[in-house]
C-alpha atoms as a PDB file:
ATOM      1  CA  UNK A   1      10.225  -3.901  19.270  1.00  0.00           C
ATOM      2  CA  UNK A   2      10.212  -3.962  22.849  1.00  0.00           C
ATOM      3  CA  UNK A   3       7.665  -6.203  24.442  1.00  0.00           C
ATOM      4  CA  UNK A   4       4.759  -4.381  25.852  1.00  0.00           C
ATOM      5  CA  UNK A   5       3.670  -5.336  29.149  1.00  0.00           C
ATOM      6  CA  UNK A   6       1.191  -2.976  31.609  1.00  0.00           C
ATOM      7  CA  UNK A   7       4.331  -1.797  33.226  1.00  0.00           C
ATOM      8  CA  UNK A   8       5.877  -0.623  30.417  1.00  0.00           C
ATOM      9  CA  UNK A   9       2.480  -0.492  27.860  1.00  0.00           C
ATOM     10  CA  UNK A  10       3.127  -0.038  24.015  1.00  0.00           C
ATOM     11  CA  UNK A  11       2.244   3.280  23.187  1.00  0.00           C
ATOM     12  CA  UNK A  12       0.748   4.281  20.094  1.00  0.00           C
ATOM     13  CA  UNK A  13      -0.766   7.823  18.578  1.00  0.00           C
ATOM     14  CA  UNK A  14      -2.727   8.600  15.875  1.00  0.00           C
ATOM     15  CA  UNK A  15      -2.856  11.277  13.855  1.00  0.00           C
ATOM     16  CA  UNK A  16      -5.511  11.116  11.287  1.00  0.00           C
ATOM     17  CA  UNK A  17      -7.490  13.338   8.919  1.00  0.00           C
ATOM     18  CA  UNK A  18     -11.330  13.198   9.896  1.00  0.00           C
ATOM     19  CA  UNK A  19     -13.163  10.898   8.068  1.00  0.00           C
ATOM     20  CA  UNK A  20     -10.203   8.943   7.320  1.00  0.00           C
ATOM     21  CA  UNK A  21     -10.939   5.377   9.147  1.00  0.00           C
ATOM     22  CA  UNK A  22     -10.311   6.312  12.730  1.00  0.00           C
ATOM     23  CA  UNK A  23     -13.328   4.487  14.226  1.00  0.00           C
ATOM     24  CA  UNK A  24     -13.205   1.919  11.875  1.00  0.00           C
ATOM     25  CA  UNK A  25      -8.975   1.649  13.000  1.00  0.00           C
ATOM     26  CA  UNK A  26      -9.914   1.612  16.629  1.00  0.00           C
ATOM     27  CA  UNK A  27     -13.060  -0.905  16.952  1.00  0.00           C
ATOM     28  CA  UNK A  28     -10.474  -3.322  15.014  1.00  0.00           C
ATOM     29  CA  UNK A  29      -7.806  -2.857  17.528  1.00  0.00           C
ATOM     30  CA  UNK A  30     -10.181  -2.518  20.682  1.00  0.00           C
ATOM     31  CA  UNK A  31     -12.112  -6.178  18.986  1.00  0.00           C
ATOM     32  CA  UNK A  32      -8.285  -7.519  18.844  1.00  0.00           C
ATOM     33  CA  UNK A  33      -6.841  -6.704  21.784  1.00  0.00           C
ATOM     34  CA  UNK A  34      -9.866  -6.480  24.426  1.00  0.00           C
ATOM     35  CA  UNK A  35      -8.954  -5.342  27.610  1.00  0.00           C
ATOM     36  CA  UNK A  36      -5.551  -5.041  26.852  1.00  0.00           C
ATOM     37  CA  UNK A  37      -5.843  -1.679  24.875  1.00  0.00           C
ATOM     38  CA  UNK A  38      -6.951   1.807  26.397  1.00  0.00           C
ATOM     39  CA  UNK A  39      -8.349   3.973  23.967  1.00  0.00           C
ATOM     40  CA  UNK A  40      -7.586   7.303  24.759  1.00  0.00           C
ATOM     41  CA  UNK A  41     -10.152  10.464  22.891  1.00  0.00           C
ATOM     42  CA  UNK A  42      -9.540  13.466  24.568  1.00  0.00           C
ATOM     43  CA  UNK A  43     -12.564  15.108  22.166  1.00  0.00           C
ATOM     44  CA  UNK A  44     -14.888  12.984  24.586  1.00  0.00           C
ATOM     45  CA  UNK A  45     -13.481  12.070  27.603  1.00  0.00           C
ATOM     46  CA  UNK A  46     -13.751  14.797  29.926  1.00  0.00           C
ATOM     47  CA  UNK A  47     -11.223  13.181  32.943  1.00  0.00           C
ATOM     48  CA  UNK A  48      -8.486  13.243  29.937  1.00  0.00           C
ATOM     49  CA  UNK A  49      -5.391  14.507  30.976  1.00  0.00           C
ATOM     50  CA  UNK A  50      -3.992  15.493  27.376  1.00  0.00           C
ATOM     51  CA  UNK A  51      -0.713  15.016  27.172  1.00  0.00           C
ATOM     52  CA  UNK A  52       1.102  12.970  25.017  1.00  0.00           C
ATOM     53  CA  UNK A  53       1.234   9.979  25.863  1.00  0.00           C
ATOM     54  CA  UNK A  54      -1.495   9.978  28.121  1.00  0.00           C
ATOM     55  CA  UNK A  55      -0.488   9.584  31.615  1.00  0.00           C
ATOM     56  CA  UNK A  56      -4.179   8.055  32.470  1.00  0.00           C
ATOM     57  CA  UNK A  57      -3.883   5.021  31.227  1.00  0.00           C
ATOM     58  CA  UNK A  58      -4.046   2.426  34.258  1.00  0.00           C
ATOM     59  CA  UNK A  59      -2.526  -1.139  33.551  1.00  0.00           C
ATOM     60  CA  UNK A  60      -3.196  -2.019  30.282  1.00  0.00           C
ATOM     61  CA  UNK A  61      -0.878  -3.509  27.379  1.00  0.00           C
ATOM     62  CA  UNK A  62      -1.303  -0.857  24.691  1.00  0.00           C
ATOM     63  CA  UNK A  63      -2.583   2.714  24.569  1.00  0.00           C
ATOM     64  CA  UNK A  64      -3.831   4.142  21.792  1.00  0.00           C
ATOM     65  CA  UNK A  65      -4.563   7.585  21.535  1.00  0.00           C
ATOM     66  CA  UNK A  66      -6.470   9.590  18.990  1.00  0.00           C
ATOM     67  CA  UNK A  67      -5.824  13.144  17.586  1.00  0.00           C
ATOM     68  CA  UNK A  68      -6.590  14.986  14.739  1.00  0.00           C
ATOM     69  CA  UNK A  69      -3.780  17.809  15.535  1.00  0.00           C
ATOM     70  CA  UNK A  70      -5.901  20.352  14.450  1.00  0.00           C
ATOM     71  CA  UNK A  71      -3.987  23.125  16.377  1.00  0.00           C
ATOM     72  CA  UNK A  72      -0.464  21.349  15.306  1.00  0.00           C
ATOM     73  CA  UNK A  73       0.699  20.891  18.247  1.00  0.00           C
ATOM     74  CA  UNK A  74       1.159  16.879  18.501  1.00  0.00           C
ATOM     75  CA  UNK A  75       4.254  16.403  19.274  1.00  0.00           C
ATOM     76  CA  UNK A  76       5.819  13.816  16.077  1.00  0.00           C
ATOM     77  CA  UNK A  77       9.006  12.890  18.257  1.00  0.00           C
ATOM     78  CA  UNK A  78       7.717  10.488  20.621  1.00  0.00           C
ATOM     79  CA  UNK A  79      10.544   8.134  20.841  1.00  0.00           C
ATOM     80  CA  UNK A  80       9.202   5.089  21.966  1.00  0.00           C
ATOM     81  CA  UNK A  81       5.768   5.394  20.323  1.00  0.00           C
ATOM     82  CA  UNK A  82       4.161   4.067  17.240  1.00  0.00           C
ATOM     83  CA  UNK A  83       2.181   6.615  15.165  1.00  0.00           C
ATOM     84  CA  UNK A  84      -0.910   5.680  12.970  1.00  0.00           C
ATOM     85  CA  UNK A  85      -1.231   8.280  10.460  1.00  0.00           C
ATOM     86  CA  UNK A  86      -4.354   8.104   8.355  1.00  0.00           C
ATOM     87  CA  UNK A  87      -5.322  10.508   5.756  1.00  0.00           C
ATOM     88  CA  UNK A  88      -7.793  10.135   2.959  1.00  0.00           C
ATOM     89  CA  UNK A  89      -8.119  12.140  -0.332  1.00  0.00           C
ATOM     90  CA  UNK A  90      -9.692  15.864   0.298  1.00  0.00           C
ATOM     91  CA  UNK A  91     -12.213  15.593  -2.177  1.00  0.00           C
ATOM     92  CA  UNK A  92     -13.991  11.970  -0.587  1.00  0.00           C
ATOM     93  CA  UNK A  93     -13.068  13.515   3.041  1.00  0.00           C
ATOM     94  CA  UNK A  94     -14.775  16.684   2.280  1.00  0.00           C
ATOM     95  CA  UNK A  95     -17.937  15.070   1.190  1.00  0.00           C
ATOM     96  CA  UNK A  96     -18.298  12.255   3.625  1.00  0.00           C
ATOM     97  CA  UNK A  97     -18.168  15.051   6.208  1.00  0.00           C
ATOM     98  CA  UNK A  98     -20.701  17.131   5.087  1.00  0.00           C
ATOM     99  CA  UNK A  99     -22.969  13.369   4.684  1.00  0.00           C
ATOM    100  CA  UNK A 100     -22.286  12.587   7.888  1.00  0.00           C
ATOM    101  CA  UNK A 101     -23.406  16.211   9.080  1.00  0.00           C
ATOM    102  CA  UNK A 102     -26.141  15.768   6.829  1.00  0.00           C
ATOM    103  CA  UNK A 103     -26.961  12.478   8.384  1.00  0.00           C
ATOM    104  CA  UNK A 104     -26.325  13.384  12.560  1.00  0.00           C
ATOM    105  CA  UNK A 105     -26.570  16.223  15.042  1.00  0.00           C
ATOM    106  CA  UNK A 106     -23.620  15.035  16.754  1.00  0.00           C
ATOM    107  CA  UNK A 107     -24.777  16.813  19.899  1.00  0.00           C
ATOM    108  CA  UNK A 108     -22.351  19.880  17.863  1.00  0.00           C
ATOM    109  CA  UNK A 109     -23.389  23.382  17.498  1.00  0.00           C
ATOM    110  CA  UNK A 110     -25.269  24.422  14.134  1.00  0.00           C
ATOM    111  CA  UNK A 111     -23.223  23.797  11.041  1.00  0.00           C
ATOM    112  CA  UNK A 112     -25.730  25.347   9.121  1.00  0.00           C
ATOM    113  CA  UNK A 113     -23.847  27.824   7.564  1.00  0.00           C
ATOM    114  CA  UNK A 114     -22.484  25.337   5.382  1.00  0.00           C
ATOM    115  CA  UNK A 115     -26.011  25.789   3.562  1.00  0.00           C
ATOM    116  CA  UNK A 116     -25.079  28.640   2.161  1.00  0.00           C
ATOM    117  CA  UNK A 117     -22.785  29.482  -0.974  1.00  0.00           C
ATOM    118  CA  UNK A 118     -20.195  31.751   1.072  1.00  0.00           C
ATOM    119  CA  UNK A 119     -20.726  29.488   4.312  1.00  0.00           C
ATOM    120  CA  UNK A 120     -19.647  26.636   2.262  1.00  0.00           C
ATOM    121  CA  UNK A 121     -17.202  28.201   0.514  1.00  0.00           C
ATOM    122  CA  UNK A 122     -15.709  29.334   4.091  1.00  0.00           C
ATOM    123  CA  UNK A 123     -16.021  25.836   5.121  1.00  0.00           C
ATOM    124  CA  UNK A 124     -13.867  24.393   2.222  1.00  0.00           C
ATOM    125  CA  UNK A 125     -11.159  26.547   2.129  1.00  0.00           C
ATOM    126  CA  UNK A 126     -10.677  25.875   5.810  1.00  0.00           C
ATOM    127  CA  UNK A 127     -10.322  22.563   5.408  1.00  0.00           C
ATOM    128  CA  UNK A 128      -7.800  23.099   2.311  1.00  0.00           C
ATOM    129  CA  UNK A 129      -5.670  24.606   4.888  1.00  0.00           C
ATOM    130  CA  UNK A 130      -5.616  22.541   7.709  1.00  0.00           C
ATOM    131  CA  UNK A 131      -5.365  19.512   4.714  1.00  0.00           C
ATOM    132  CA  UNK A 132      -2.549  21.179   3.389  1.00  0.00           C
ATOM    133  CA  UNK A 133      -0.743  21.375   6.958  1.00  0.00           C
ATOM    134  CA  UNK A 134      -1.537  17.989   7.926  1.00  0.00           C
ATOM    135  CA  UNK A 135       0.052  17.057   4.953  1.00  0.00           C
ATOM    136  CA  UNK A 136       2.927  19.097   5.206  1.00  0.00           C
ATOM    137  CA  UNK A 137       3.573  17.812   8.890  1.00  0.00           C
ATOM    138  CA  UNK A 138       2.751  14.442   8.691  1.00  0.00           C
ATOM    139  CA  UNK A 139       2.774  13.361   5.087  1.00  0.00           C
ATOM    140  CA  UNK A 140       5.795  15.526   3.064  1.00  0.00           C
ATOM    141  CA  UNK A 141       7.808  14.963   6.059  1.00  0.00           C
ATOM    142  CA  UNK A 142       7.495  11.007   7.279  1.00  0.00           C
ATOM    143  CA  UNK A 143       7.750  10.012  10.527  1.00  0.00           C
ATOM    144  CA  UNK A 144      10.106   6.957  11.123  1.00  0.00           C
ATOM    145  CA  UNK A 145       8.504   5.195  13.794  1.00  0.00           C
ATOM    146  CA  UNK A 146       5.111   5.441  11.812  1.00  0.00           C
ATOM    147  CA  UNK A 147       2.823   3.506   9.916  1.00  0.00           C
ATOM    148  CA  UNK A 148       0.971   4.924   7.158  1.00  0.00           C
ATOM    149  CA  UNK A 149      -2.866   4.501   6.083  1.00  0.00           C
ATOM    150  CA  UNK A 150      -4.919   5.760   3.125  1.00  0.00           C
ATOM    151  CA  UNK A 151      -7.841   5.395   3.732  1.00  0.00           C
ATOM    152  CA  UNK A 152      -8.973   3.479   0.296  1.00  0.00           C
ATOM    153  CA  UNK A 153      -6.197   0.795   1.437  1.00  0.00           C
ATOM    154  CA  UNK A 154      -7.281   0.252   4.719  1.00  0.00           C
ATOM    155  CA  UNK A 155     -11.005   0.119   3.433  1.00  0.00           C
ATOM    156  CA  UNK A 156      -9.842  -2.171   0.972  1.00  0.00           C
ATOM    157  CA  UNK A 157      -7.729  -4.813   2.837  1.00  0.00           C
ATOM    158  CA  UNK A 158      -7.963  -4.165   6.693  1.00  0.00           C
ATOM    159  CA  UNK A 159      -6.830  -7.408   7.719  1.00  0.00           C
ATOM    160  CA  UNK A 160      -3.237  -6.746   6.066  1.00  0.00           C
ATOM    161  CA  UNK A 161      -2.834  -3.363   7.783  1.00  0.00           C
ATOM    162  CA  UNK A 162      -4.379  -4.549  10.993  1.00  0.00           C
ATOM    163  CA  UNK A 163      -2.117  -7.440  11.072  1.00  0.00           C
ATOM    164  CA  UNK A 164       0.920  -4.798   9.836  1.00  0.00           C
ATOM    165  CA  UNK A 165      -0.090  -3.077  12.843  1.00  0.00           C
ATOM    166  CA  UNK A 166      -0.317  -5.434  15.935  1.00  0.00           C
ATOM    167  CA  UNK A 167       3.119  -7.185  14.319  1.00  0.00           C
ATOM    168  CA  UNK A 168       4.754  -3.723  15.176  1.00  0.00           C
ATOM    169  CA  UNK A 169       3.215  -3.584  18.427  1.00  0.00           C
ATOM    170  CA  UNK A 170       2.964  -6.963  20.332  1.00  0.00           C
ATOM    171  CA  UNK A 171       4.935  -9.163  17.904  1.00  0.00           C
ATOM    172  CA  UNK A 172       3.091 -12.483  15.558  1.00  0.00           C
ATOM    173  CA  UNK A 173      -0.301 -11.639  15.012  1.00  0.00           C
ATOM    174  CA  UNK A 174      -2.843 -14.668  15.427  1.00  0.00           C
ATOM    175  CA  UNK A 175      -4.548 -14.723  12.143  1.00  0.00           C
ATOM    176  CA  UNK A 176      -7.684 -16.711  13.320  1.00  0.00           C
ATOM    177  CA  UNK A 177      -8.520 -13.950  15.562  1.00  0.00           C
ATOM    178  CA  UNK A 178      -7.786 -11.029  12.920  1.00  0.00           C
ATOM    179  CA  UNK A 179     -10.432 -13.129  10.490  1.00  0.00           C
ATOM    180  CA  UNK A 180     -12.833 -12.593  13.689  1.00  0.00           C
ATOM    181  CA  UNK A 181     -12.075  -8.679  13.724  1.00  0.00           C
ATOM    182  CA  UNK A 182     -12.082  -8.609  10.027  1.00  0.00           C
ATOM    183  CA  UNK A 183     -15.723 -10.471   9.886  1.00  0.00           C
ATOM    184  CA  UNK A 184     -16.986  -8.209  13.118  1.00  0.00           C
ATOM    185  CA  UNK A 185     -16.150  -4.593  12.166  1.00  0.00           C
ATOM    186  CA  UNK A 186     -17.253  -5.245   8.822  1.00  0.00           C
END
């Protein structure tokens, strides 16, 4: 591990599943490391310059950046990087997505075809496939420089693959201040 410093940041990218502990992943990290992490969402952020890794990042200590790699075009050979790569079953993804588009608007266009039999039927067997290539990319085939999180796992002991994760990053991880991140993104 090479120390990260704003000159020469620590870099890492995630590649996650929706509905897989993202947000839950990133308001740990952004509650550990403060202003020292730049959290990088090109779905959002609208001055994003999306590449890989982001060349936007100012003078911070780590960068993490967020994808989904929904057209499969991450690159997975980022030397110097650390990738997060959370998945979650298909079944418990599936549904918390449809509850959560149950539950929001999102600001998205209508989803209501998923109302209907053959809309939701369309809907699923999309998400089969891009589950299935995910999987094939990121899962069958492991990246070395990654770490891996189900989503159960995480859900179930954070702390352990929070601390897992800043160890990798920026070295001992001060455990007082994980309890605080454990007890504030709860």
């Amino acid at each position: 591990m090479m120390e990260a410093t704003k000159s020469n940041p620590a870099i890492l990218i995630g590649a996650s599943i929706p509905r897989s502990g993202h947000h839950f992943l990133a308001d740990m990290m952004t509650a550990y490391y403060g202003q020292d992490l730049y959290y990088c969402e090109y779905y959002t952020l609208s001055t994003c310059c999306r590449t890989v890794p982001c060349t936007r990042r100012g003078a911070h200590q780590i960068i993490y950046q967020k994808s989904h790699d929904r057209d499969f075009k991450l690159p997975a050979d980022v030397s110097d990087a650390l990738y997060l790569i959370q998945y979650r079953h298909p079944v418990p993804e599936a549904l918390s997505d449809r509850e959560l588009e149950l539950q929001e608007k999102l600001g998205r266009a209508s989803l209501a075809y998923r109302s209907t039999r053959a809309g939701y039927s369309n809907w699923l067997a999309k998400k089969a496939v891009y589950y299935s290539r995910f999987h094939d990319k990121w899962i069958a085939n492991r990246v070395p420089n990654a770490i891996y999180l189900d989503y159960a796992e995480l859900a179930a002991d954070a702390k352990t693959h929070l601390k897992t994760i800043v160890e990798r990053t920026t070295g001992p991880a001060d455990d007082a201040r994980l309890d605080k991140v454990i007890d504030k993104t709860r």
